[in-house]
Structure formats: structure tokens, C-alpha cells
N, C-alpha and C. Protein backbone atom coordinates (compact mmCIF):
# COMPACT_ATOMS: atom_id res chain seq x y z
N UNK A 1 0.82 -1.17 0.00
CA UNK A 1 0.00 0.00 0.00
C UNK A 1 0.88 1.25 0.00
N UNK A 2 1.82 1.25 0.98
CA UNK A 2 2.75 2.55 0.72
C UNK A 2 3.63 2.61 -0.70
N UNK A 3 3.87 1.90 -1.35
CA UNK A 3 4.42 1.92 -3.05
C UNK A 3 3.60 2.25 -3.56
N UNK A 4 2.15 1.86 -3.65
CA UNK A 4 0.73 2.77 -4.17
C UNK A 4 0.76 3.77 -3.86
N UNK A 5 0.76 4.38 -3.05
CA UNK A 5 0.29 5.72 -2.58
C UNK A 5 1.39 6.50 -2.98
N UNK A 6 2.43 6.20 -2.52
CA UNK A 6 3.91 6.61 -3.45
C UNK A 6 3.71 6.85 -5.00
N UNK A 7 3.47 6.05 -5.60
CA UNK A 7 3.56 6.01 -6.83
C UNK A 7 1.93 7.09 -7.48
N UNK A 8 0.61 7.12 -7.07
CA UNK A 8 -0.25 7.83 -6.59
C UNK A 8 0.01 9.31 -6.84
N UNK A 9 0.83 9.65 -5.68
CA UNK A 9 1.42 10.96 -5.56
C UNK A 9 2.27 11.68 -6.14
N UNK A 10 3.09 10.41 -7.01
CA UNK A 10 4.06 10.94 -7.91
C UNK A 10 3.70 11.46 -9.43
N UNK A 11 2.06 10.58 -9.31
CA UNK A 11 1.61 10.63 -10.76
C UNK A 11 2.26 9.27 -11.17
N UNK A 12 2.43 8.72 -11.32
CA UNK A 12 3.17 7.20 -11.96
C UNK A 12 1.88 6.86 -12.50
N UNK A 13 0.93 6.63 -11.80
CA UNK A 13 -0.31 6.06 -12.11
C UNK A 13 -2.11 6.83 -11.69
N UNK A 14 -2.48 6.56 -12.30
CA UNK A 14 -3.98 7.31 -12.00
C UNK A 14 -4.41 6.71 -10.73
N UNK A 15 -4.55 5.16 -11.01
CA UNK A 15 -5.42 4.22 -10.17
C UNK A 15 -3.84 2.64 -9.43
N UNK A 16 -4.68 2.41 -8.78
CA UNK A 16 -3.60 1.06 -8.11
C UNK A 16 -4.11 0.71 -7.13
N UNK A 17 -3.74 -0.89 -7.33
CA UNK A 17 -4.48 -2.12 -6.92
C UNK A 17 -3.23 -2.14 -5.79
N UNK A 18 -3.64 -2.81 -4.62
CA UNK A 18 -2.70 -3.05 -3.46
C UNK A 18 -3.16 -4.06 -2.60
N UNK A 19 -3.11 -5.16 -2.34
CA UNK A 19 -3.62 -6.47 -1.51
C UNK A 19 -2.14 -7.40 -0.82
N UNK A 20 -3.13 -7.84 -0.44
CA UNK A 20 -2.26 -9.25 0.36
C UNK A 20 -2.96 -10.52 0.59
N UNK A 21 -2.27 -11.47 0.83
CA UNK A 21 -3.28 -12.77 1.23
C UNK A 21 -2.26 -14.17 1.80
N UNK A 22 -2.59 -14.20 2.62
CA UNK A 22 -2.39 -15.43 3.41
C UNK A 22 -2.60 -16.79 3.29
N UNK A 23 -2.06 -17.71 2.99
CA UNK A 23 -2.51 -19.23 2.52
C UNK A 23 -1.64 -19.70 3.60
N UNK A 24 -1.88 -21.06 3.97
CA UNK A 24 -1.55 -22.24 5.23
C UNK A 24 -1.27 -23.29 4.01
N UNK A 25 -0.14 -23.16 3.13
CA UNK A 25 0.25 -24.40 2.24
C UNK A 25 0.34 -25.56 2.12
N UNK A 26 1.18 -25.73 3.83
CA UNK A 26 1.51 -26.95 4.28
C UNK A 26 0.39 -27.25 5.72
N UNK A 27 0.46 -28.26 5.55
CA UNK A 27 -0.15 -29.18 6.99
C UNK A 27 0.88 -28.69 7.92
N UNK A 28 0.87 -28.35 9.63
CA UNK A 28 1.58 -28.04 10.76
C UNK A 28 1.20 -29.09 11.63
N UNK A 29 1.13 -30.12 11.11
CA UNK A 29 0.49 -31.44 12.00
C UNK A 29 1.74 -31.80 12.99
N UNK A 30 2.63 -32.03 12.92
CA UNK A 30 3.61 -32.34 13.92
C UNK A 30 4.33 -31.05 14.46
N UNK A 31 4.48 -31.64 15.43
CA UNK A 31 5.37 -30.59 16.76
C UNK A 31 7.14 -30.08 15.49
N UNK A 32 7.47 -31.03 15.22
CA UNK A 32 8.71 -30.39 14.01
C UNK A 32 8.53 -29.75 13.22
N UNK A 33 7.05 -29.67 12.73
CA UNK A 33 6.37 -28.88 11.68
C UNK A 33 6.25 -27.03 11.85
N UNK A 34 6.13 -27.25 13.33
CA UNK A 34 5.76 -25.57 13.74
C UNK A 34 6.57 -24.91 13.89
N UNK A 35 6.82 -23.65 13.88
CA UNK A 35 7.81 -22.49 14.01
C UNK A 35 7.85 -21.71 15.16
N UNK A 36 7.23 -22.19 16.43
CA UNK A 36 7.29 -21.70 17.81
C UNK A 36 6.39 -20.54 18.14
N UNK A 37 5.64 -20.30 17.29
CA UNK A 37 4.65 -19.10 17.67
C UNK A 37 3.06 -19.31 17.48
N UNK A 38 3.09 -20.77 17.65
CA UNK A 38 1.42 -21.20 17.53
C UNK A 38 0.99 -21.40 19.12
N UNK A 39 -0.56 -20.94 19.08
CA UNK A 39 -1.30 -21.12 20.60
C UNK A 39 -1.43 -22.45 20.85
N UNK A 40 -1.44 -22.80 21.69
CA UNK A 40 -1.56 -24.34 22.69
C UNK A 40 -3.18 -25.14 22.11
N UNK A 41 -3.98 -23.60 22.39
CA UNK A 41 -5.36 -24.34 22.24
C UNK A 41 -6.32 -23.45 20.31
N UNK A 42 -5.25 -23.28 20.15
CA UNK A 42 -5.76 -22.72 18.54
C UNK A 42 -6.32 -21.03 18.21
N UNK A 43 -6.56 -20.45 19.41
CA UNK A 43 -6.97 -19.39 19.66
C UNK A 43 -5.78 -18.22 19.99
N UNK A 44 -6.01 -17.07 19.42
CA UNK A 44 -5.31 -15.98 19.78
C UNK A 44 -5.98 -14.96 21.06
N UNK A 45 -5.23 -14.94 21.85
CA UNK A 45 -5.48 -13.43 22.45
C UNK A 45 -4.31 -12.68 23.33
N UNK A 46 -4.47 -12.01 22.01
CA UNK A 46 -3.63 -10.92 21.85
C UNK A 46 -4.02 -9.80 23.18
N UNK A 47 -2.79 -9.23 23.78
CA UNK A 47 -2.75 -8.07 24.53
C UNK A 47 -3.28 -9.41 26.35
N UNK A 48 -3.73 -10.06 25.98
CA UNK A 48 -4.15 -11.16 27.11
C UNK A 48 -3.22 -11.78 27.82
N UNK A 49 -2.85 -11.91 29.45
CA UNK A 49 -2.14 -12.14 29.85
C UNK A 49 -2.37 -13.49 29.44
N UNK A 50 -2.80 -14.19 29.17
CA UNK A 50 -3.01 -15.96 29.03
C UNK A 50 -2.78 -16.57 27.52
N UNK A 51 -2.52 -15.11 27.09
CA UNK A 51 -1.77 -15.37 25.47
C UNK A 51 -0.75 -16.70 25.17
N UNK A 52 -0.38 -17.25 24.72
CA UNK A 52 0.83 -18.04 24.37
C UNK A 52 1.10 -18.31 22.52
N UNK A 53 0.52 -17.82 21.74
CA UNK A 53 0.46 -17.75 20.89
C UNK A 53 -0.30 -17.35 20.16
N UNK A 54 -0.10 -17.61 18.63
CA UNK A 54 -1.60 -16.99 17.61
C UNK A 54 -1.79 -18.20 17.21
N UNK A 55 -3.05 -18.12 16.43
CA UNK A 55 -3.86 -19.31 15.22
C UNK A 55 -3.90 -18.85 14.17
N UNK A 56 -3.32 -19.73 13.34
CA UNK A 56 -3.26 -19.37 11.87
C UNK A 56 -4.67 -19.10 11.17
N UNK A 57 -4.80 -18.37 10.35
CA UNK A 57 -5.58 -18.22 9.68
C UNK A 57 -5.13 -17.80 7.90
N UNK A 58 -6.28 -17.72 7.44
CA UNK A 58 -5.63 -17.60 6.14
C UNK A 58 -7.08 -16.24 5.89
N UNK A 59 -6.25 -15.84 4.47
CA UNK A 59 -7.02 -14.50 3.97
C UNK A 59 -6.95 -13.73 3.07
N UNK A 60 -7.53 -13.05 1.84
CA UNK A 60 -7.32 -12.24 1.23
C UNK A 60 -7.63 -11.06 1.32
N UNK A 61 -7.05 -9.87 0.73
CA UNK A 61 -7.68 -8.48 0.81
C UNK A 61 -6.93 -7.91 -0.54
N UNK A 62 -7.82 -7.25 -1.26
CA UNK A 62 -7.52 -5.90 -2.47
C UNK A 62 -8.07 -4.63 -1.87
N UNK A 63 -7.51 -3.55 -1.82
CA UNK A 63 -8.60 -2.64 -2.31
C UNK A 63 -7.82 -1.56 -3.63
N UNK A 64 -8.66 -1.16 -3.98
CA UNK A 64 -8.55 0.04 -5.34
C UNK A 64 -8.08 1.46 -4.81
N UNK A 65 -7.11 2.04 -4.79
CA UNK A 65 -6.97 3.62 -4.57
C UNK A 65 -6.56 4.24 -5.70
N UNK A 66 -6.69 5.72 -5.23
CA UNK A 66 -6.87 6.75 -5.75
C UNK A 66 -6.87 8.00 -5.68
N UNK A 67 -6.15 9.36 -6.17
CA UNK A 67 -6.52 10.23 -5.44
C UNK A 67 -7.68 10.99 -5.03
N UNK A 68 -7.84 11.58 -4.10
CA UNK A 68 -9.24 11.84 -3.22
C UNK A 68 -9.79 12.81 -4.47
N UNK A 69 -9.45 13.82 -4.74
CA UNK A 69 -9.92 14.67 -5.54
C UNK A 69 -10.48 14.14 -7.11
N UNK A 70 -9.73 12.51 -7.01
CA UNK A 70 -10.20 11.83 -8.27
C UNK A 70 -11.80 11.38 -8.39
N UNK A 71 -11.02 10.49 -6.78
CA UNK A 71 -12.49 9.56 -6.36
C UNK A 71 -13.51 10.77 -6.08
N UNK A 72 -13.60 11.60 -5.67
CA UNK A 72 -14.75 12.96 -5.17
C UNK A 72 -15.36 13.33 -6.75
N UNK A 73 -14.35 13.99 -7.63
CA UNK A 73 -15.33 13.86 -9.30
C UNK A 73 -16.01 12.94 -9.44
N UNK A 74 -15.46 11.46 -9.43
CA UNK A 74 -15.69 10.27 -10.27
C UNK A 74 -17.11 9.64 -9.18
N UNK A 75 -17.55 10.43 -7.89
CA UNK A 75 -18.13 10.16 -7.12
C UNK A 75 -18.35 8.85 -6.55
N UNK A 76 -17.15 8.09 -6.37
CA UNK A 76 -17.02 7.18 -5.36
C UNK A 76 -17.24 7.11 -4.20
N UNK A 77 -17.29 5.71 -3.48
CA UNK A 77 -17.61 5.71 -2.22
C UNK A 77 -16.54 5.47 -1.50
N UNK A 78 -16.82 6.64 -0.96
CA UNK A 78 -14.47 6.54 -0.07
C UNK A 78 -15.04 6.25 1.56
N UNK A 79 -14.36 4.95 1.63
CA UNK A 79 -14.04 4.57 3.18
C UNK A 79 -13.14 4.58 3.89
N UNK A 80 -11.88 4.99 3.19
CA UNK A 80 -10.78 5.85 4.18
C UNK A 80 -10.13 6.62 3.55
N UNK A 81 -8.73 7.31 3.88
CA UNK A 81 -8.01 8.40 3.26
C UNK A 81 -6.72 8.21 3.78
N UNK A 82 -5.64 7.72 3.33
CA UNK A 82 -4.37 7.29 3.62
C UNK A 82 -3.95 8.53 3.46
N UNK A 83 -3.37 9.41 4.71
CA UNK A 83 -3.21 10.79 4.86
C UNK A 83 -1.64 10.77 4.07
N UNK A 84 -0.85 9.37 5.35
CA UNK A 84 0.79 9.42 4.93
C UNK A 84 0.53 7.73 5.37
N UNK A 85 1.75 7.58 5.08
CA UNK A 85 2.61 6.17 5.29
C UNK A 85 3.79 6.23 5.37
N UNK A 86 4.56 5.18 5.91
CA UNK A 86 5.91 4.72 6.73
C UNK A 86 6.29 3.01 6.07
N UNK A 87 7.54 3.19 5.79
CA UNK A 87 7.92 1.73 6.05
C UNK A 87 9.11 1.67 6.85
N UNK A 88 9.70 0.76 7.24
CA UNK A 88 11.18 0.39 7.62
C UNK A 88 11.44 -1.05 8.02
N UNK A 89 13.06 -1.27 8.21
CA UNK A 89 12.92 -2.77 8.55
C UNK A 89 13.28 -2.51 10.21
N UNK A 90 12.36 -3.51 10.82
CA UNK A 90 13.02 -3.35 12.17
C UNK A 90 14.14 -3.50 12.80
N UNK A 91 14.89 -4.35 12.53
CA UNK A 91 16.31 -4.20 12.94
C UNK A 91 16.22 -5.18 14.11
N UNK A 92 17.13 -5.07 15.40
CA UNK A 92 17.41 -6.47 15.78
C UNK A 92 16.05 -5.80 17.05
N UNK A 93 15.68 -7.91 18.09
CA UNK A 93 14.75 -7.53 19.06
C UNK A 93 15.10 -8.69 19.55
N UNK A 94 14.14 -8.77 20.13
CA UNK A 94 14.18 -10.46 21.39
C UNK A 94 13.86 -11.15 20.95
N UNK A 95 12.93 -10.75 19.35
CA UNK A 95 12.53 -12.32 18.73
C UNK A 95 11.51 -11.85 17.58
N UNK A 96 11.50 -12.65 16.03
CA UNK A 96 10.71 -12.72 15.72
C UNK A 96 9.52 -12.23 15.28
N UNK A 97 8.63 -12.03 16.67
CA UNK A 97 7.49 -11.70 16.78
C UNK A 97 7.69 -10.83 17.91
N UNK A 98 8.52 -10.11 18.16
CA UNK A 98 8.81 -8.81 19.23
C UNK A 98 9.01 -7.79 18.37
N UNK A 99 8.45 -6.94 18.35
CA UNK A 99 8.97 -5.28 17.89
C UNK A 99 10.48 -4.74 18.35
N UNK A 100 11.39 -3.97 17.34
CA UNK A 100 11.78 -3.23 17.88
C UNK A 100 11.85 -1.61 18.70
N UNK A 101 11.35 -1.35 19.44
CA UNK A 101 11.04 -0.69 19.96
C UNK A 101 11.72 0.69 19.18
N UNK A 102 12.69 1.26 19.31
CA UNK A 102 12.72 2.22 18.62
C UNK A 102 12.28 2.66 16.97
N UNK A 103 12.58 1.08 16.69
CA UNK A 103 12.30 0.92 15.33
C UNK A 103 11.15 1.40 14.96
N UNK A 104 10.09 0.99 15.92
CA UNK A 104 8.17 1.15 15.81
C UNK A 104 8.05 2.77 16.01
N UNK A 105 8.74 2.91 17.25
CA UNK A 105 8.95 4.50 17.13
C UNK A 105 8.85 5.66 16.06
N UNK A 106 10.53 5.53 15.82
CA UNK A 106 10.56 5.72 14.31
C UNK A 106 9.68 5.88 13.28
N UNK A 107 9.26 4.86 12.90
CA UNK A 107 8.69 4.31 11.90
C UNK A 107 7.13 5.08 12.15
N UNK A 108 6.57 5.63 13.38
CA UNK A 108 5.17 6.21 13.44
C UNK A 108 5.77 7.74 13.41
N UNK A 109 7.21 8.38 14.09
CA UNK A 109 7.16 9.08 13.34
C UNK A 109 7.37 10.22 12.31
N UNK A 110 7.87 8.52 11.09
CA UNK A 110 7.89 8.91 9.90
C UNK A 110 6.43 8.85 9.17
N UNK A 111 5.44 8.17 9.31
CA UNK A 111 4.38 8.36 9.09
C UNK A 111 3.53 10.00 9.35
N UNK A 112 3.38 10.55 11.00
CA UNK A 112 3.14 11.50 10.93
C UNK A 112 3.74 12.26 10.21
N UNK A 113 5.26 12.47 9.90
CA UNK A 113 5.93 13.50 8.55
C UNK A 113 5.30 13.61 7.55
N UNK A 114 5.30 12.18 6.95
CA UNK A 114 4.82 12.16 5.79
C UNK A 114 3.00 12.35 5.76
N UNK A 115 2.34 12.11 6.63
CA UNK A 115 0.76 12.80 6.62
C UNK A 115 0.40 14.33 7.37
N UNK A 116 1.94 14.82 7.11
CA UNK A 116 1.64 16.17 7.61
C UNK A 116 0.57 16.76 8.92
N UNK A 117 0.50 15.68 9.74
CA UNK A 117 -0.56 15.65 10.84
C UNK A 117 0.40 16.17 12.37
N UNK A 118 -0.39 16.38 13.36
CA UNK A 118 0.37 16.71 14.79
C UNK A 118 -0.47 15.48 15.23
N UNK A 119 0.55 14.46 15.92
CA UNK A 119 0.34 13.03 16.38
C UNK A 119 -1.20 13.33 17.49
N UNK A 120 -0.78 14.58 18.18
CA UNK A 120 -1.74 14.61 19.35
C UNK A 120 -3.18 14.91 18.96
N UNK A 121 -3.28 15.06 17.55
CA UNK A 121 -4.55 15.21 16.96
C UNK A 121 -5.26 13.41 16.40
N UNK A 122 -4.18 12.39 16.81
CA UNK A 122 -5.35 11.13 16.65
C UNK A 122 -6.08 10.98 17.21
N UNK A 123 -6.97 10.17 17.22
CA UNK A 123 -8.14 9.69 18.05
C UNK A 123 -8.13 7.85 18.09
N UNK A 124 -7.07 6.89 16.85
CA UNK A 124 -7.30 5.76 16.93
C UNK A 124 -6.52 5.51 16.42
N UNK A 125 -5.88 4.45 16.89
CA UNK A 125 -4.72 3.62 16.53
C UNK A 125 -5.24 2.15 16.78
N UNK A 126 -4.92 1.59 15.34
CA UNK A 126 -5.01 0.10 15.23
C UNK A 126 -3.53 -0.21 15.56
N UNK A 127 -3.67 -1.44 16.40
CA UNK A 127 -2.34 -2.11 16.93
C UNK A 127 -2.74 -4.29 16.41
N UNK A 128 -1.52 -4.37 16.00
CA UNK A 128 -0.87 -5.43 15.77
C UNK A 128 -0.71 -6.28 16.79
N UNK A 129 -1.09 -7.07 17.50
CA UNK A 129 -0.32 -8.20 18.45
C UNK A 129 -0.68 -9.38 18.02
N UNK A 130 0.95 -10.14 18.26
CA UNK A 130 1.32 -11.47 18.07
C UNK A 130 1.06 -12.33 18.98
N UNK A 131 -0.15 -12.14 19.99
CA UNK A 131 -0.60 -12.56 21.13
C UNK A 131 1.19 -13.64 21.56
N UNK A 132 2.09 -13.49 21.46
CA UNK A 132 2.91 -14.39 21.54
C UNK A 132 3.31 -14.35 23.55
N UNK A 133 3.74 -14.91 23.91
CA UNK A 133 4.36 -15.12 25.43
C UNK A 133 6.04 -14.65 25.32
N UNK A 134 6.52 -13.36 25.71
CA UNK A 134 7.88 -12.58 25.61
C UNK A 134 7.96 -12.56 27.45
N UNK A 135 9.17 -13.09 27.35
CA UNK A 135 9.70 -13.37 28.54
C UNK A 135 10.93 -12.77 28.23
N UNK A 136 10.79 -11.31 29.22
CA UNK A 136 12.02 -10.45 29.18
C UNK A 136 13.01 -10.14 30.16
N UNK A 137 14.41 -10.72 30.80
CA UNK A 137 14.76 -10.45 31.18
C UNK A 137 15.79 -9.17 31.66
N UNK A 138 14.98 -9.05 32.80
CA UNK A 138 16.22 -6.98 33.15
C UNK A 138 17.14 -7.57 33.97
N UNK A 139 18.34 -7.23 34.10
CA UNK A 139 19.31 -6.72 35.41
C UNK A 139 19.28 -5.23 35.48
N UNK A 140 19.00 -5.56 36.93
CA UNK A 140 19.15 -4.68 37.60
C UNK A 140 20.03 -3.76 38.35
N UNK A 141 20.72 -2.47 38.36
CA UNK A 141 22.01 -2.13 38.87
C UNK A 141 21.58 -1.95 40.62
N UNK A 142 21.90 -2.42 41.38
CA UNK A 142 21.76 -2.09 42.95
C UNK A 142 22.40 -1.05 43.03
């Protein structure tokens, strides 16, 4: 979606298609099969202290963008407005399925830059969790 919108803004293109989709290829039937971040009982819950993993699922998504002033002539039905966008790679963490913390930082905000917004003017943030179990150890200086 951010190469769309990129490309969008540059004029590259009028219109652009941007999706993703998820397929489960293989069977995860044996314990050698899994990659250490599946739930015990098949269920995710995320942000839940009783988390221990996620459940796979599978999925597709497209949607069509455009610029606003396009879709507003062409009188479409607009259900959101990608103000700005961010990418980056995270760089090193505790694992996997752990954020890097500055990295996420960062990375929101390079988003506000690029949507020309003051952060303290959101109202909602969608968040990501890997319902996963992170066991972090501190030392402590006495």
C-alpha cells in the first residue's frame, strides 16, 4: 500500500491495486512442523495475559486507490483516506514476533511526517499483536 500511494502521488499512475493474502500451504500437523509461535489451544489473544500464541488463519484483501480529488469527481464511495505512510525494517529484538522498539517508534514518526498531521490530533490507533508469550529479562544495577 505505501508503493501505491507513493507512486499515486508521484503521478506514476492514475489508479492502483494493493492487496495481500495469506494461505496455510503446508499441513503443521507435527510438533517439528511448527515455528514456535502457535497457541496451545488454537486461539489468539492478543494483549491477554493468558496469550501463548496466535492461530493461523488464512485471507485475502484488495482494495482500489486513488486520489481523493479523483475519487470525489468520479463520485465514489471513499471509506478511508491514507493521509501518509511509513515503512522500515526493524532491525534487531528479542525475537521474531517482538517489535523493535525504537524501530516502531521511528517508523510512526515517519508516518506523521509524511501525513503532515500533529500526532496529538489522533483519536485511533489500530495495533498489531502477536498474542505471543515474551519473557524479558532486566538486570538490575543495585
Amino acid at each position: 500500500m505505501h508503493t501505491a500511494c507513493q507512486a499515486l502521488r508521484k503521478g506514476d499512475c492514475e489508479l492502483a491495486i494493493a492487496g495481500g493474502i495469506r494461505l496455510n500451504l503446508l499441513p503443521l500437523d507435527h510438533a517439528e512442523d511448527k515455528v514456535g509461535m502457535e497457541s496451545s489451544d488454537g486461539k489468539t489473544r492478543t494483549f491477554d495475559v493468558q496469550s501463548d500464541g496466535a492461530a493461523m488463519g488464512e485471507g485475502v484483501v484488495t482494495v482500489l486507490l486513488k486520489p481523493v480529488a479523483q475519487a470525489l469527481q468520479d463520485r465514489d464511495h471513499i471509506y478511508a483516506v491514507i493521509k501518509g505512510s511509513a515503512v522500515n525494517q526493524d532491525g534487531r529484538s528479542i525475537g521474531i514476533t517482538a517489535p523493535n522498539m525504537q524501530a516502531q517508534a521511528d517508523l510512526y514518526i515517519q508516518a506523521w511526517q509524511d501525513a503532515n498531521i500533529d500526532p496529538l490530533t489522533i483519536s485511533y490507533i489500530e495495533a498489531h499483536g502477536t498474542a505471543q508469550s515474551l519473557e524479558i529479562r532486566l538486570r538490575l544495577r543495585g
